[in-house]
C-alpha atoms as a PDB file:
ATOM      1  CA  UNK A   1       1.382  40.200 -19.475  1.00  0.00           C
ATOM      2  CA  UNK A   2       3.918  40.964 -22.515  1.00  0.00           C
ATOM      3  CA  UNK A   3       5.078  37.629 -24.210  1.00  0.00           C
ATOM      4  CA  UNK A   4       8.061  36.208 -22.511  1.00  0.00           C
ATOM      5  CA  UNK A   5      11.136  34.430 -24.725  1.00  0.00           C
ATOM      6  CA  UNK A   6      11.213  30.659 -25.072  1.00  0.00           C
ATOM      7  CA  UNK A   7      14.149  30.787 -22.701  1.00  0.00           C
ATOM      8  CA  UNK A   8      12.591  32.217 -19.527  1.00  0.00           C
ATOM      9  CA  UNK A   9       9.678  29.605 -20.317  1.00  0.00           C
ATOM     10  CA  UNK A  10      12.389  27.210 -19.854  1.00  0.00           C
ATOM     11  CA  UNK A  11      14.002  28.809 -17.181  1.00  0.00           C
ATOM     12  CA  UNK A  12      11.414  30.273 -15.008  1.00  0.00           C
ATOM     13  CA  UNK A  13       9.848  26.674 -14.164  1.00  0.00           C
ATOM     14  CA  UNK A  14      13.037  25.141 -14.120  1.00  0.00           C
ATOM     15  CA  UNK A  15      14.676  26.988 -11.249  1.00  0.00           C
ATOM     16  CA  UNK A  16      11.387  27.110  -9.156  1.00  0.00           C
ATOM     17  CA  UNK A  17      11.108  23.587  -9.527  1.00  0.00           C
ATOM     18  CA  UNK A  18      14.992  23.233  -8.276  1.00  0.00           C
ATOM     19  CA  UNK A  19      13.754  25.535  -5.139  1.00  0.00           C
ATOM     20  CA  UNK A  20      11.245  23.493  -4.478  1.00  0.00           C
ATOM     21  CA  UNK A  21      13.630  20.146  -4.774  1.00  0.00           C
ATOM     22  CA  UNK A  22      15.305  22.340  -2.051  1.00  0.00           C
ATOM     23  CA  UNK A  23      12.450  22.668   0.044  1.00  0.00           C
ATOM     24  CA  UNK A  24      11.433  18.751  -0.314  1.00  0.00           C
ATOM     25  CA  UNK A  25      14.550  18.067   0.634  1.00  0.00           C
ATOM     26  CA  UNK A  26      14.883  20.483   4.020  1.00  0.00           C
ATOM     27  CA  UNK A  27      11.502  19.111   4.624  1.00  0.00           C
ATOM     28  CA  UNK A  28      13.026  14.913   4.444  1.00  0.00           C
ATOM     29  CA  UNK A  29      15.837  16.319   6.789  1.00  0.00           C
ATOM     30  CA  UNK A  30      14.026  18.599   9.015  1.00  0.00           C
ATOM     31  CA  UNK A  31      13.182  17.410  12.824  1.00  0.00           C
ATOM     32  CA  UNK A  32       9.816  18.462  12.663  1.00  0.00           C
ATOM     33  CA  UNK A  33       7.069  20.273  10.435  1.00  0.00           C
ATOM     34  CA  UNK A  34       7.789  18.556   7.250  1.00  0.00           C
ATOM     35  CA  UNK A  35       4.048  18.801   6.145  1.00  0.00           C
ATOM     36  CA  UNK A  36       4.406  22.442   6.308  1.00  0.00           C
ATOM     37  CA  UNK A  37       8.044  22.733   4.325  1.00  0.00           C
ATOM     38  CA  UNK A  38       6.560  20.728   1.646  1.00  0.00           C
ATOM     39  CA  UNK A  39       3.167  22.765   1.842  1.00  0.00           C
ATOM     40  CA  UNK A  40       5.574  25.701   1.100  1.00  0.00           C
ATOM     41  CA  UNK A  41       7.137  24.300  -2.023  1.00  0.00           C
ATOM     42  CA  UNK A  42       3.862  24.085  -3.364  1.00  0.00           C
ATOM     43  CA  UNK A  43       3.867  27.640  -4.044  1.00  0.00           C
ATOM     44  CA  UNK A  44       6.563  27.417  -6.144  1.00  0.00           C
ATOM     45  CA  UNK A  45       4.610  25.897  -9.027  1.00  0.00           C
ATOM     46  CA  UNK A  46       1.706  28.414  -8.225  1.00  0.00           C
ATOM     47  CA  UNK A  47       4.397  30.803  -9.244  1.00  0.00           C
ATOM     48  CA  UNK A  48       4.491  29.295 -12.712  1.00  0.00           C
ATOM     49  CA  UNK A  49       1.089  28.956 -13.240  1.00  0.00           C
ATOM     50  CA  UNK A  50       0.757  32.700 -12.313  1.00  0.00           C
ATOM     51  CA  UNK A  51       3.726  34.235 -14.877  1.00  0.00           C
ATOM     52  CA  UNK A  52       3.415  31.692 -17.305  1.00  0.00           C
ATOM     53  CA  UNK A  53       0.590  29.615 -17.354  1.00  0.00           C
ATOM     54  CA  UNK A  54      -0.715  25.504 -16.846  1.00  0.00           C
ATOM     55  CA  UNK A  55       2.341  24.481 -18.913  1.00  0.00           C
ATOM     56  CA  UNK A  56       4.746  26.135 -16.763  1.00  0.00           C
ATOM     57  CA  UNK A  57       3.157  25.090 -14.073  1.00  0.00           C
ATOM     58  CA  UNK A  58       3.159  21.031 -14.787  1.00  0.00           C
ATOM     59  CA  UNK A  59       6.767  21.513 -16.032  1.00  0.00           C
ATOM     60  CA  UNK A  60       7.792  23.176 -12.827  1.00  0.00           C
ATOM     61  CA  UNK A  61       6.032  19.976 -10.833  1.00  0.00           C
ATOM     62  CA  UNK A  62       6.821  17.622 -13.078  1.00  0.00           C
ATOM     63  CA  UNK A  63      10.957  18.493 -13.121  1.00  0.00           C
ATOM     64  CA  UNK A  64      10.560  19.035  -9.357  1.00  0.00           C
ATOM     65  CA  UNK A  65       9.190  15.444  -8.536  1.00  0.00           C
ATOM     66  CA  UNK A  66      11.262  13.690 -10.712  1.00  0.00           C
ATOM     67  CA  UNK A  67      14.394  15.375  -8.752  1.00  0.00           C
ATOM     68  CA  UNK A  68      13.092  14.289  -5.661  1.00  0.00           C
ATOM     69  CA  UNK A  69      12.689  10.815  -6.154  1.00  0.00           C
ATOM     70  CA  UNK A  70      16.123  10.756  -7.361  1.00  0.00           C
ATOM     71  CA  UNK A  71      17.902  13.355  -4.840  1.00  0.00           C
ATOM     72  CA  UNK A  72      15.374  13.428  -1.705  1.00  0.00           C
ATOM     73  CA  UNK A  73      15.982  10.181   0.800  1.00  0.00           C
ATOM     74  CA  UNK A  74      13.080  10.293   2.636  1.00  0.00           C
ATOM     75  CA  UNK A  75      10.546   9.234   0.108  1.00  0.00           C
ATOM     76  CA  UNK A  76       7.254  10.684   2.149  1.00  0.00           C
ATOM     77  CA  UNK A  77       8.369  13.964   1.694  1.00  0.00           C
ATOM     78  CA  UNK A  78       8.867  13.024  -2.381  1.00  0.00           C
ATOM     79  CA  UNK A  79       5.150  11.516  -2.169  1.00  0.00           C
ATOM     80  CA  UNK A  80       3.470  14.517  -0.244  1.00  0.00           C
ATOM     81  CA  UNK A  81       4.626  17.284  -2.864  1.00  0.00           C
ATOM     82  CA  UNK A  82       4.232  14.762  -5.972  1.00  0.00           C
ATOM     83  CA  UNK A  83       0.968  13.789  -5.141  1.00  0.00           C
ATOM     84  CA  UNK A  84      -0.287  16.668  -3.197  1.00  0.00           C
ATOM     85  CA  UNK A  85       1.314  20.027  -2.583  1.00  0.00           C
ATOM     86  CA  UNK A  86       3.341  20.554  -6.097  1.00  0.00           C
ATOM     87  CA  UNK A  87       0.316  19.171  -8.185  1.00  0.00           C
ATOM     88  CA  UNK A  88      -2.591  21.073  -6.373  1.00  0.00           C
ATOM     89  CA  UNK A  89      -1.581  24.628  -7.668  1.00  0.00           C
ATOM     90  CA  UNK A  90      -2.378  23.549 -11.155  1.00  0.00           C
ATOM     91  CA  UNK A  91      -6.141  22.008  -9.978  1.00  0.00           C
ATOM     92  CA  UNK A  92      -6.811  24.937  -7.476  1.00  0.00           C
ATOM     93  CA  UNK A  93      -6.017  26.653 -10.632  1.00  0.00           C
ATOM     94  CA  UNK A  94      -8.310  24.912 -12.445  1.00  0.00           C
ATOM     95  CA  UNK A  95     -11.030  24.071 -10.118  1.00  0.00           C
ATOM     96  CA  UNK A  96     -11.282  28.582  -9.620  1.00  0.00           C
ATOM     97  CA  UNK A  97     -11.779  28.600 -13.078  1.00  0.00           C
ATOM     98  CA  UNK A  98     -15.470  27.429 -13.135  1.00  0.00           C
ATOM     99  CA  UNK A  99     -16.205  30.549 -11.085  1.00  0.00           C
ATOM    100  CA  UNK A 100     -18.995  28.242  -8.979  1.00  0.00           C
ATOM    101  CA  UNK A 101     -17.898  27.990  -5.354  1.00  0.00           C
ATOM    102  CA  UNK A 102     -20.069  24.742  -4.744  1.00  0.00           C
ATOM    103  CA  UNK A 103     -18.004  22.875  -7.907  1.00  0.00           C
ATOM    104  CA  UNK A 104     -14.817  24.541  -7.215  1.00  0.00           C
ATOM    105  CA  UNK A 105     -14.634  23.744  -3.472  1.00  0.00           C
ATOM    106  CA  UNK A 106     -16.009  19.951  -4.732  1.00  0.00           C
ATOM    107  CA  UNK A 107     -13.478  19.430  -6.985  1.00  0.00           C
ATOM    108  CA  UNK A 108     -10.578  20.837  -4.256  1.00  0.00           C
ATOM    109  CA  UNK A 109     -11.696  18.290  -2.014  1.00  0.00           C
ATOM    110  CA  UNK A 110     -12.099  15.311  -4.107  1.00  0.00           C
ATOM    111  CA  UNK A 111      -8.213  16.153  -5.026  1.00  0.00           C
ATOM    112  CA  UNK A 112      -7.364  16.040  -1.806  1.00  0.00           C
ATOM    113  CA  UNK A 113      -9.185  13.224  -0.433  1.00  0.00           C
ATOM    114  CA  UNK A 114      -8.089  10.869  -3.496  1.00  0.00           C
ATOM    115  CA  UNK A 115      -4.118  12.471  -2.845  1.00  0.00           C
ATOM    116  CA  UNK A 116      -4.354  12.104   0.617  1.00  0.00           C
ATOM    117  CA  UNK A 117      -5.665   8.413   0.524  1.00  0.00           C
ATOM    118  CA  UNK A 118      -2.508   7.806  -1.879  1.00  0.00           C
ATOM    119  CA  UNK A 119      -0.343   8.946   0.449  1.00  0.00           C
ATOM    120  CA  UNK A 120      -1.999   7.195   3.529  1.00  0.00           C
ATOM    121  CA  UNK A 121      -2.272   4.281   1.544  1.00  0.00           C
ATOM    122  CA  UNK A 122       1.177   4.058   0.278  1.00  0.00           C
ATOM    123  CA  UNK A 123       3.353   5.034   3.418  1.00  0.00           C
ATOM    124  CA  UNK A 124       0.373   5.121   6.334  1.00  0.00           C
ATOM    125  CA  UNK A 125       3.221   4.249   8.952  1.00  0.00           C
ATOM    126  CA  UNK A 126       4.599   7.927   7.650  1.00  0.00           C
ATOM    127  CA  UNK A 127       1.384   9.428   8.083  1.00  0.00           C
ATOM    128  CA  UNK A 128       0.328   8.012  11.379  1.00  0.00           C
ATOM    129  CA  UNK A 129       3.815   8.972  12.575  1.00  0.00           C
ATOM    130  CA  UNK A 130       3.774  12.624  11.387  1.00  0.00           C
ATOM    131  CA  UNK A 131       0.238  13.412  13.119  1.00  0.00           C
ATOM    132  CA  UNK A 132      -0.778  13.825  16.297  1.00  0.00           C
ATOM    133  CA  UNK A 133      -1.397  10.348  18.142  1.00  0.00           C
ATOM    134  CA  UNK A 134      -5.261  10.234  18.081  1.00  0.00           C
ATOM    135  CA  UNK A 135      -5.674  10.584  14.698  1.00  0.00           C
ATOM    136  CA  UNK A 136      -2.755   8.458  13.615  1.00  0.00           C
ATOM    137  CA  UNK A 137      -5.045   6.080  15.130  1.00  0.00           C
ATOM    138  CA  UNK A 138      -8.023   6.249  13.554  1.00  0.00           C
ATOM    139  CA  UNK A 139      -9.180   7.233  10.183  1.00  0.00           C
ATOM    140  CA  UNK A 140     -12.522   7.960  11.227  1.00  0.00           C
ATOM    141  CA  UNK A 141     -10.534  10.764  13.233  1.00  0.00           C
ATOM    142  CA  UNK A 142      -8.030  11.433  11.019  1.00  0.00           C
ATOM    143  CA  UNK A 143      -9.888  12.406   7.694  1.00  0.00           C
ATOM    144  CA  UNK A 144     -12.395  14.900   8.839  1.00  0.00           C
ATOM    145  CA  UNK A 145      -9.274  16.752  10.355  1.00  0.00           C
ATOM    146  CA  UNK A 146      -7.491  16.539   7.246  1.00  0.00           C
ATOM    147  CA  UNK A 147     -10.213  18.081   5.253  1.00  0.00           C
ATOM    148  CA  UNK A 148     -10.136  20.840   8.000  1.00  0.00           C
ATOM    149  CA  UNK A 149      -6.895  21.341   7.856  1.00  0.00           C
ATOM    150  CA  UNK A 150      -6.994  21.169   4.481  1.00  0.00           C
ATOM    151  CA  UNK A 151      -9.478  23.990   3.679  1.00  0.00           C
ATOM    152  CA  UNK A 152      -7.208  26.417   5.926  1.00  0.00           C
ATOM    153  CA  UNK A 153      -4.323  25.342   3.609  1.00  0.00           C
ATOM    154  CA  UNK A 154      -6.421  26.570   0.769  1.00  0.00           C
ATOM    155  CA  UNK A 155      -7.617  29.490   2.504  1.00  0.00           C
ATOM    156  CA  UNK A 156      -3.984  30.395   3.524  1.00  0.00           C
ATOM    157  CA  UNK A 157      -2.893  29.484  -0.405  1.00  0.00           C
ATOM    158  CA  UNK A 158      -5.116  32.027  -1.484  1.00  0.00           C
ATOM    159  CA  UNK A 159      -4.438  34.637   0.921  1.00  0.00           C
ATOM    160  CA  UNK A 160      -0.366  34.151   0.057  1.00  0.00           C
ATOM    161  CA  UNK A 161      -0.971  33.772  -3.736  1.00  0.00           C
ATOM    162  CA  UNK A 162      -2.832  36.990  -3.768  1.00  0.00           C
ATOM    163  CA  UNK A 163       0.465  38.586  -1.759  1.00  0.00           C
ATOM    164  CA  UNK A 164       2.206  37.273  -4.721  1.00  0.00           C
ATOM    165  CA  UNK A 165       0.625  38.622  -7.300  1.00  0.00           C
ATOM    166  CA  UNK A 166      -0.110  42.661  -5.224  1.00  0.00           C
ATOM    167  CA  UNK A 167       3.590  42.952  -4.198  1.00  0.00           C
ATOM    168  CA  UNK A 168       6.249  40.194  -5.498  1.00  0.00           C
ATOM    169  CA  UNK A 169       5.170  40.123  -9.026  1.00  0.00           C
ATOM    170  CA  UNK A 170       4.354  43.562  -9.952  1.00  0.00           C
ATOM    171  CA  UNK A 171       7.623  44.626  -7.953  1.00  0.00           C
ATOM    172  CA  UNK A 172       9.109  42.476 -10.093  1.00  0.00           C
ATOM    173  CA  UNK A 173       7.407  43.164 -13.706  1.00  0.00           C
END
């Protein structure tokens, strides 16, 4: 990709990470599927990382999560893309880079089950409430779905990310 000015490496991040302030905050007002609006925001930073690299990337997250917290009311939604969705672009990013399935799909899920256990143990009201009854009841339950769940996220990621970079970006470039 040709060098791009200091401005759109400004720029770029800076308005994806206002979409994805956007998209938290749809997701703290919307009456249902707020996992999966956040989950979408997420691929907002992805976008950075693509065009512009890690530094993009963190800048888009970073800017994004600090927005939330101060513009987004329901503070779940703030904790699910700060410590989850917005921030696991960069390590899916980084975990594909060792180019070894085992480590790569090792290091996806030890993200996720350290983010995840933040956000349970932080707001675990929030997360009972937001998934379906029997596994808001028990962990035992509820983690082995997660991680399910969790490795169709990724699959879906990858199958969106790679739309992304066949169609939107070279449309665009």
């Amino acid at each position: 990709m040709r060098r791009k000015s200091k401005a759109v490496q400004v720029a770029y991040p800076a308005i994806l990470g206002a979409l994805a302030v956007a998209l938290v905050y749809l997701a703290a007002v919307a009456p249902a599927g707020r996992w999966g609006i956040v989950a979408l925001g997420g691929l907002l930073p992805a976008a950075a990382v693509i065009d512009l690299g890690m530094k993009a990337g963190l800048l888009c997250w970073a800017g994004a999560s600090i927005l939330s917290f101060l513009l987004v009311p329901d503070k779940f939604c703030v904790l699910l893309f700060t410590a989850l969705f917005g921030l696991y672009p960069m390590v899916k990013s980084l975990a594909e880079g060792l180019k070894k399935r085992p480590a790569e799909l090792l290091l996806k899920l030890a993200f996720f089950n350290a983010a995840f256990t933040l956000v349970y143990l932080t707001m675990a009201g929030a997360v009972a409430g937001s998934v379906p009854k029997v596994l808001g009841d028990s962990l035992w339950a509820l983690y082995p779905a997660a991680n399910i769940v969790f490795a169709l996220y990724d699959y879906g990621f990858s199958r969106l990310i790679a739309v992304y970079m066949n169609r939107v970006r070279r449309a665009a470039h």
